[in-house]
Protein backbone atom coordinates (compact mmCIF):
# COMPACT_ATOMS: atom_id res chain seq x y z
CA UNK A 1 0.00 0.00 0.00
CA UNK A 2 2.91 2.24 0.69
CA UNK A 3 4.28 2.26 -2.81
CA UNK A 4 0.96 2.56 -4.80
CA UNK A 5 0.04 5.56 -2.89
CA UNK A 6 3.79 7.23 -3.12
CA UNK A 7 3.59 6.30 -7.05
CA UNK A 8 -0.08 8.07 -7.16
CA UNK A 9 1.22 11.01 -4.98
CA UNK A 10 4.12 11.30 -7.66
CA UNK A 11 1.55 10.79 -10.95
CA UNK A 12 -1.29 13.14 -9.45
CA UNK A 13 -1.83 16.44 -8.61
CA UNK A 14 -3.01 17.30 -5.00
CA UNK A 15 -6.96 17.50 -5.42
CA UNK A 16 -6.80 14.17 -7.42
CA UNK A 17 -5.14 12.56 -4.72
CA UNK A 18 -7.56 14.03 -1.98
CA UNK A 19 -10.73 12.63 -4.02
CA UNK A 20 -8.80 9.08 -4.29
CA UNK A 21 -7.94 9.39 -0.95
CA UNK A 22 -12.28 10.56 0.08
CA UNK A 23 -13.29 7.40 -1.97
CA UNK A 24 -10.89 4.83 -0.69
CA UNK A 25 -11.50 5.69 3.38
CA UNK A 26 -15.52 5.78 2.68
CA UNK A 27 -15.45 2.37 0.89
CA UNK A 28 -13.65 0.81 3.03
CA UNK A 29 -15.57 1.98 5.58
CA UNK A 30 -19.04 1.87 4.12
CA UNK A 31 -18.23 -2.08 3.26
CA UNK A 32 -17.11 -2.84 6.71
CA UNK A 33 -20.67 -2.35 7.99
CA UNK A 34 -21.71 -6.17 6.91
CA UNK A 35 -23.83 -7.84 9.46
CA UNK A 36 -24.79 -4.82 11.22
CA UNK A 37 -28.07 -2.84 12.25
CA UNK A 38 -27.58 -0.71 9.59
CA UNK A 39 -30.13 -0.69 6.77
CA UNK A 40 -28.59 -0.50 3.39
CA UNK A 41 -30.56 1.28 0.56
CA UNK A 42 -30.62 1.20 -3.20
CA UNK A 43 -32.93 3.99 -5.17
CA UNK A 44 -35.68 3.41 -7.68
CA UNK A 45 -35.66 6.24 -9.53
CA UNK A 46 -39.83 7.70 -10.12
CA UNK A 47 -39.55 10.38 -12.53
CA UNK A 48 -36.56 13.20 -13.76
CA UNK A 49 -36.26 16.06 -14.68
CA UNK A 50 -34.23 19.17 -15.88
CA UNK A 51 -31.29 20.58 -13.51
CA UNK A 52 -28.98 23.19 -14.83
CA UNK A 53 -25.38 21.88 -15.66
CA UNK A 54 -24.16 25.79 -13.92
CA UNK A 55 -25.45 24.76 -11.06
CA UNK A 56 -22.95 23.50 -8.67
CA UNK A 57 -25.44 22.81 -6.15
CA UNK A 58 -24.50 23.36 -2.55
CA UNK A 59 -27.93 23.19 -0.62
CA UNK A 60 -31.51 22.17 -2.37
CA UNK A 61 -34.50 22.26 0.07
CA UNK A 62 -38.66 22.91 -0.52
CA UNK A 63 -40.25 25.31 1.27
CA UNK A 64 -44.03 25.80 0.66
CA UNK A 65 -43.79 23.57 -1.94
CA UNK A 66 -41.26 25.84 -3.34
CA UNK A 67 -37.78 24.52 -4.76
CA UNK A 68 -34.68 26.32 -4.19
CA UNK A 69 -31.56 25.72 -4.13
CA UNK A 70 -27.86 27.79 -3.23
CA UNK A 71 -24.84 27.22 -6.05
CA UNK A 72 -21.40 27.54 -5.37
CA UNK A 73 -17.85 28.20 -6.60
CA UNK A 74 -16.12 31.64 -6.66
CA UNK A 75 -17.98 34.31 -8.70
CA UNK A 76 -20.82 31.92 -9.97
CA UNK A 77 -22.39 31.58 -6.51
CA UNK A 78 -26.43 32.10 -6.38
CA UNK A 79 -29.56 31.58 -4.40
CA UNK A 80 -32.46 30.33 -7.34
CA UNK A 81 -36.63 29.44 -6.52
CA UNK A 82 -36.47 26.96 -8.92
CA UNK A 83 -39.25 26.03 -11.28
CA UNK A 84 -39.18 22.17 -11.17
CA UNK A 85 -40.38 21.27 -14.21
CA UNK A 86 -38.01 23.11 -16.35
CA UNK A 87 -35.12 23.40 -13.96
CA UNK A 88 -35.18 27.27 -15.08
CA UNK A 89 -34.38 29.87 -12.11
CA UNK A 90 -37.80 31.67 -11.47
CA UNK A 91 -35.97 34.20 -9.31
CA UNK A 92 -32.10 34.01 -9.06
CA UNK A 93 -29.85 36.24 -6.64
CA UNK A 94 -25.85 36.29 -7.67
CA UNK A 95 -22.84 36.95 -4.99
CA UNK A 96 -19.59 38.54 -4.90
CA UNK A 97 -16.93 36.88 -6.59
CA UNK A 98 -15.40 36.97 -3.21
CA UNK A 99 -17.99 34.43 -1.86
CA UNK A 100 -18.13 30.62 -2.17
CA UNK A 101 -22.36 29.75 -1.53
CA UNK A 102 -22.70 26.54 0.28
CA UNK A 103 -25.98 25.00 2.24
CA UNK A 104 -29.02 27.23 2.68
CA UNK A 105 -32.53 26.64 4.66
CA UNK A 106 -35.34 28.62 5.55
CA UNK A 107 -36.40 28.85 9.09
CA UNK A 108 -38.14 30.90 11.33
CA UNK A 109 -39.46 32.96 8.51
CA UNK A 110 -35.98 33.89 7.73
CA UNK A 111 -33.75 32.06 4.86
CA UNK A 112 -30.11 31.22 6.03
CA UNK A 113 -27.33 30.78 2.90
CA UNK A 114 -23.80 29.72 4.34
CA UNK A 115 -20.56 30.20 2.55
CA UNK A 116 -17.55 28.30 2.83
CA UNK A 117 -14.00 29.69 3.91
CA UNK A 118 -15.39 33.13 4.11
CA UNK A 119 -17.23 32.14 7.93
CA UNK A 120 -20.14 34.49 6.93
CA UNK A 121 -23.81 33.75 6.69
CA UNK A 122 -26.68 35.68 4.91
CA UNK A 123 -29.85 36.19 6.12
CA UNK A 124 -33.15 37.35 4.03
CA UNK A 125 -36.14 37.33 4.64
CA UNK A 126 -37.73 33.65 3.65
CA UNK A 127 -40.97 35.42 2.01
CA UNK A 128 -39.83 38.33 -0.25
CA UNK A 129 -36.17 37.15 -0.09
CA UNK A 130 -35.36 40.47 0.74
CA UNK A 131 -31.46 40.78 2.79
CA UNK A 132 -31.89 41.49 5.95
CA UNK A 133 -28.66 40.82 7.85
CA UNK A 134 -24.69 39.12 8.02
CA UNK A 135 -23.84 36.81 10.52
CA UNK A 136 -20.23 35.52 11.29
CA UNK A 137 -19.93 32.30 11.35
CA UNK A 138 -17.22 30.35 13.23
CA UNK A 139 -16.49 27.28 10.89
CA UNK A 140 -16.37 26.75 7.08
CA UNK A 141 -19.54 26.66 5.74
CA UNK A 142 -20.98 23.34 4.47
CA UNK A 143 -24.57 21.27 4.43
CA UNK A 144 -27.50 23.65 6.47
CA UNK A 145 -30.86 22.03 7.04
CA UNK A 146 -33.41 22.56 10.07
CA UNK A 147 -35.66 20.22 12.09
CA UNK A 148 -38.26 23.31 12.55
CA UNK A 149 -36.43 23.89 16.19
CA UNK A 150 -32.65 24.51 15.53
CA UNK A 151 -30.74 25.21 12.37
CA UNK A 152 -28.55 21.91 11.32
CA UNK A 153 -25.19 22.23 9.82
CA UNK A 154 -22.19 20.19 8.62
CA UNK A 155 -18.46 21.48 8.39
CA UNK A 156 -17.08 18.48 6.13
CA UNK A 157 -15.88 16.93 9.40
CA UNK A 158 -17.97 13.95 11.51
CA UNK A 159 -19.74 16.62 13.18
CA UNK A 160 -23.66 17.65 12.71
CA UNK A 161 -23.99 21.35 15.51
CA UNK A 162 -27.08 22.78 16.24
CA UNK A 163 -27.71 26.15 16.69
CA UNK A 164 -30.56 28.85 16.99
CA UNK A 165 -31.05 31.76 14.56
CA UNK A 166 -27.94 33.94 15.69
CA UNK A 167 -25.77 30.69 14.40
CA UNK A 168 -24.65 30.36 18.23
CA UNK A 169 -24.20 26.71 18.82
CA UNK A 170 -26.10 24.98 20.92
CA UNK A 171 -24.56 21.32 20.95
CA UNK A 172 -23.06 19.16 18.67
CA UNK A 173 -23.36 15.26 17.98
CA UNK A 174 -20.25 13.18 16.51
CA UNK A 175 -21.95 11.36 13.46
CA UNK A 176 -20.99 6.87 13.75
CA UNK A 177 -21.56 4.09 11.27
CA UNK A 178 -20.52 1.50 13.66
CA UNK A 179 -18.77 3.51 16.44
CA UNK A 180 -16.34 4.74 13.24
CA UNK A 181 -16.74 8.58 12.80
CA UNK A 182 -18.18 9.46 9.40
CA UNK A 183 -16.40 12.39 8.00
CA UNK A 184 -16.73 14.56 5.04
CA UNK A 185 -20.82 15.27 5.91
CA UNK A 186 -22.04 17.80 3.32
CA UNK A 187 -24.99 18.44 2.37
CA UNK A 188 -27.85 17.49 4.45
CA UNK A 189 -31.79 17.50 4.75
CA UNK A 190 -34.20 16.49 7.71
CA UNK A 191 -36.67 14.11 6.65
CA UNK A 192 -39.37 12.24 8.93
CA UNK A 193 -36.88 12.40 12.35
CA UNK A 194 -33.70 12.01 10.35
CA UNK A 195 -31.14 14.02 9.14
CA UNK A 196 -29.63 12.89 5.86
CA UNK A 197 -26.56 13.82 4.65
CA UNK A 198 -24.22 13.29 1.28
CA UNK A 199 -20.96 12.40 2.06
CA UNK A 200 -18.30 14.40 0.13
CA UNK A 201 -16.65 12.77 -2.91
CA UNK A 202 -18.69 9.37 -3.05
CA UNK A 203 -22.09 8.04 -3.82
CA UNK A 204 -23.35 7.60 -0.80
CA UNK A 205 -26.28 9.22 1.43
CA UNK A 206 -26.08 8.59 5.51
CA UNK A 207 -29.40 8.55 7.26
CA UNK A 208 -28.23 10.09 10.96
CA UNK A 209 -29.96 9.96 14.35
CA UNK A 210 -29.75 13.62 15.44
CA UNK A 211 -30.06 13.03 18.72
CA UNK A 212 -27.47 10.18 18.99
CA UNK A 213 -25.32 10.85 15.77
CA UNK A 214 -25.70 7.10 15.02
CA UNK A 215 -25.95 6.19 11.40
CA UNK A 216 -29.33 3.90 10.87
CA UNK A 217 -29.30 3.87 6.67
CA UNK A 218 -26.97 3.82 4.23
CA UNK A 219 -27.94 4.69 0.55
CA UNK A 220 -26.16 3.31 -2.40
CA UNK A 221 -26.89 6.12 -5.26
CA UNK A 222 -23.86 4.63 -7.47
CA UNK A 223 -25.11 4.96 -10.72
CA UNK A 224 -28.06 7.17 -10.22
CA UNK A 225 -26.77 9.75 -13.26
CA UNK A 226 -26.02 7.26 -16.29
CA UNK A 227 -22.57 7.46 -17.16
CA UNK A 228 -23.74 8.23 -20.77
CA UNK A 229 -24.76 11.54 -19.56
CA UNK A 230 -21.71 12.82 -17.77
CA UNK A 231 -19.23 15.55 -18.83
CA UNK A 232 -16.04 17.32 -18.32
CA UNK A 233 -17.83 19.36 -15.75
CA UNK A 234 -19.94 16.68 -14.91
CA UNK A 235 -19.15 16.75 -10.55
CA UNK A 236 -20.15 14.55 -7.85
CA UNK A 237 -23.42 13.60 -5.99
CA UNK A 238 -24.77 16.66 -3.88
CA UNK A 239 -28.42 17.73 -3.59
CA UNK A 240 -31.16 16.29 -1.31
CA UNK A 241 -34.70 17.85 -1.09
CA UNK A 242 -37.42 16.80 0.95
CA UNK A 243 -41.10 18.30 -0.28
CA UNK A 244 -43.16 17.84 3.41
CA UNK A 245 -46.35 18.29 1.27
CA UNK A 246 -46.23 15.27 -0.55
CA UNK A 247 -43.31 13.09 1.11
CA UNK A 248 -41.56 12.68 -2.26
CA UNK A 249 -37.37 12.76 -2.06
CA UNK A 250 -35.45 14.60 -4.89
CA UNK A 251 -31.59 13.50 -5.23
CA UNK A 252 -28.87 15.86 -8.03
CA UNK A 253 -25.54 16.82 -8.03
CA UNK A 254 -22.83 19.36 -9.03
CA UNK A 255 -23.27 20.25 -12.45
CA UNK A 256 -25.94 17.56 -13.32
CA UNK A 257 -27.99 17.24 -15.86
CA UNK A 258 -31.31 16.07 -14.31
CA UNK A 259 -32.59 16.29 -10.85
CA UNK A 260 -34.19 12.68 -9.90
CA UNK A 261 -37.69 12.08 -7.76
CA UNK A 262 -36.32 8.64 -5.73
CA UNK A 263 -37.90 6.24 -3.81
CA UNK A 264 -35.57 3.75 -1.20
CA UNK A 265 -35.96 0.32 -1.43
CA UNK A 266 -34.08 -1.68 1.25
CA UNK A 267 -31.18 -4.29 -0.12
């Protein structure tokens, strides 16, 4: 193992190896799971539709029966109330260059849109999307969801923190699959008790206990965007909405062509 990873540390650049490096520790983690409590998931795919290949989508959530959804990277960063049958922006919002959009929510009448190394969070207001305020934030910005009590957020570390509407943390929970800390949680979305969450780099989904951190699903998306479909810019698995009004899950990613309805069915 020593020499194939100094030979691939010679052959690739730094990013490649750190993606190599995200997909070996989270298979060899994920498989080690075998004969456990954990329930492992495959998706049936219901229906699909259009997703805009700009979109590097950072957080994707319903509201109202409302889609929107916060895209990233350095001066191509928006907030978008997304019309789901066309994937066309029915209202779009753009950022500084300066400013790298990650997960977004709305709660408490107010809509909350992270960023990632700058450590500062916007606030509007969740009706007329109107700014309202900028909160500092103490830890790179990544996945943002709420359970209608606290805001929910991920770092890219094992740790979910909860905190009220000032970002002020309340407590966090270390996130397990078999007392083995699951890092690299990104995006996430609360659904029926649980919080989801995409794990960085691979093409799986966690299904986390909030209140105990413990990992009770995994999901096995591999495959979900057919190969013939990628692209250069094609990028990984990130995107999980939740619409409360009719229980139905929508899964995309960075870049993707189509934005998927899903259904779980257990292995």
């Amino acid at each position: 193992m020593y020499f194939l990873i100094t030979f691939v540390s010679i052959s690739m650049n730094q990013n490649t190896m750190r993606t190599l490096f995200f997909i070996f520790a989270m298979t060899f983690m994920l498989c080690s799971c075998s004969g456990s409590e954990v329930k492992q998931y495959k998706l049936e795919v219901v229906a699909e539709y259009p997703h805009d290949t700009q979109s590097y989508t950072q957080g994707l959530f319903f509201e109202n029966g409302n889609l929107y959804e916060s895209t990233g990277l350095n001066g191509k960063s928006t907030f978008r109330h997304v019309d789901l049958q066309t994937g066309k922006a029915l209202k779009r919002f753009d950022f500084d260059k300066k400013y790298f959009v990650e997960g977004s929510v709305m709660y408490d009448g107010k809509l909350y849109i992270l960023t990632w190394e700058n450590r500062v969070a916007f606030v509007y207001d969740a009706e007329t999307l109107e700014y309202k305020s900028t909160l500092r934030y103490s830890r790179p910005g990544w996945g943002l969801t709420t359970d209608g009590k606290q805001l929910i957020a991920s770092d890219g570390t094992a740790n979910l923190y909860f905190l009220d509407g000032d970002l002020k943390l309340d407590h966090k929970v270390i996130v397990k699959l078999e007392d083995k800390p699951v890092r690299w949680l990104n995006e996430l979305e609360y659904i029926d008790g649980r919080v989801w969450a995409n794990i960085y780099t691979s093409d799986e989904i966690v299904i986390i206990n909030p209140r105990t951190g413990k990992v009770d699903g995994v999901v096995d998306c591999t495959g979900l965007l057919p190969r013939e479909l990628h692209t250069v810019t094609t990028d990984v698995l990130n995107g999980i909405a939740y619409n409360p009004q009719d229980g139905k899950i929508y899964l995309t990613g960075k870049n993707w062509p189509k934005l998927y309805e899903v259904r779980l069915v257990e292995k």
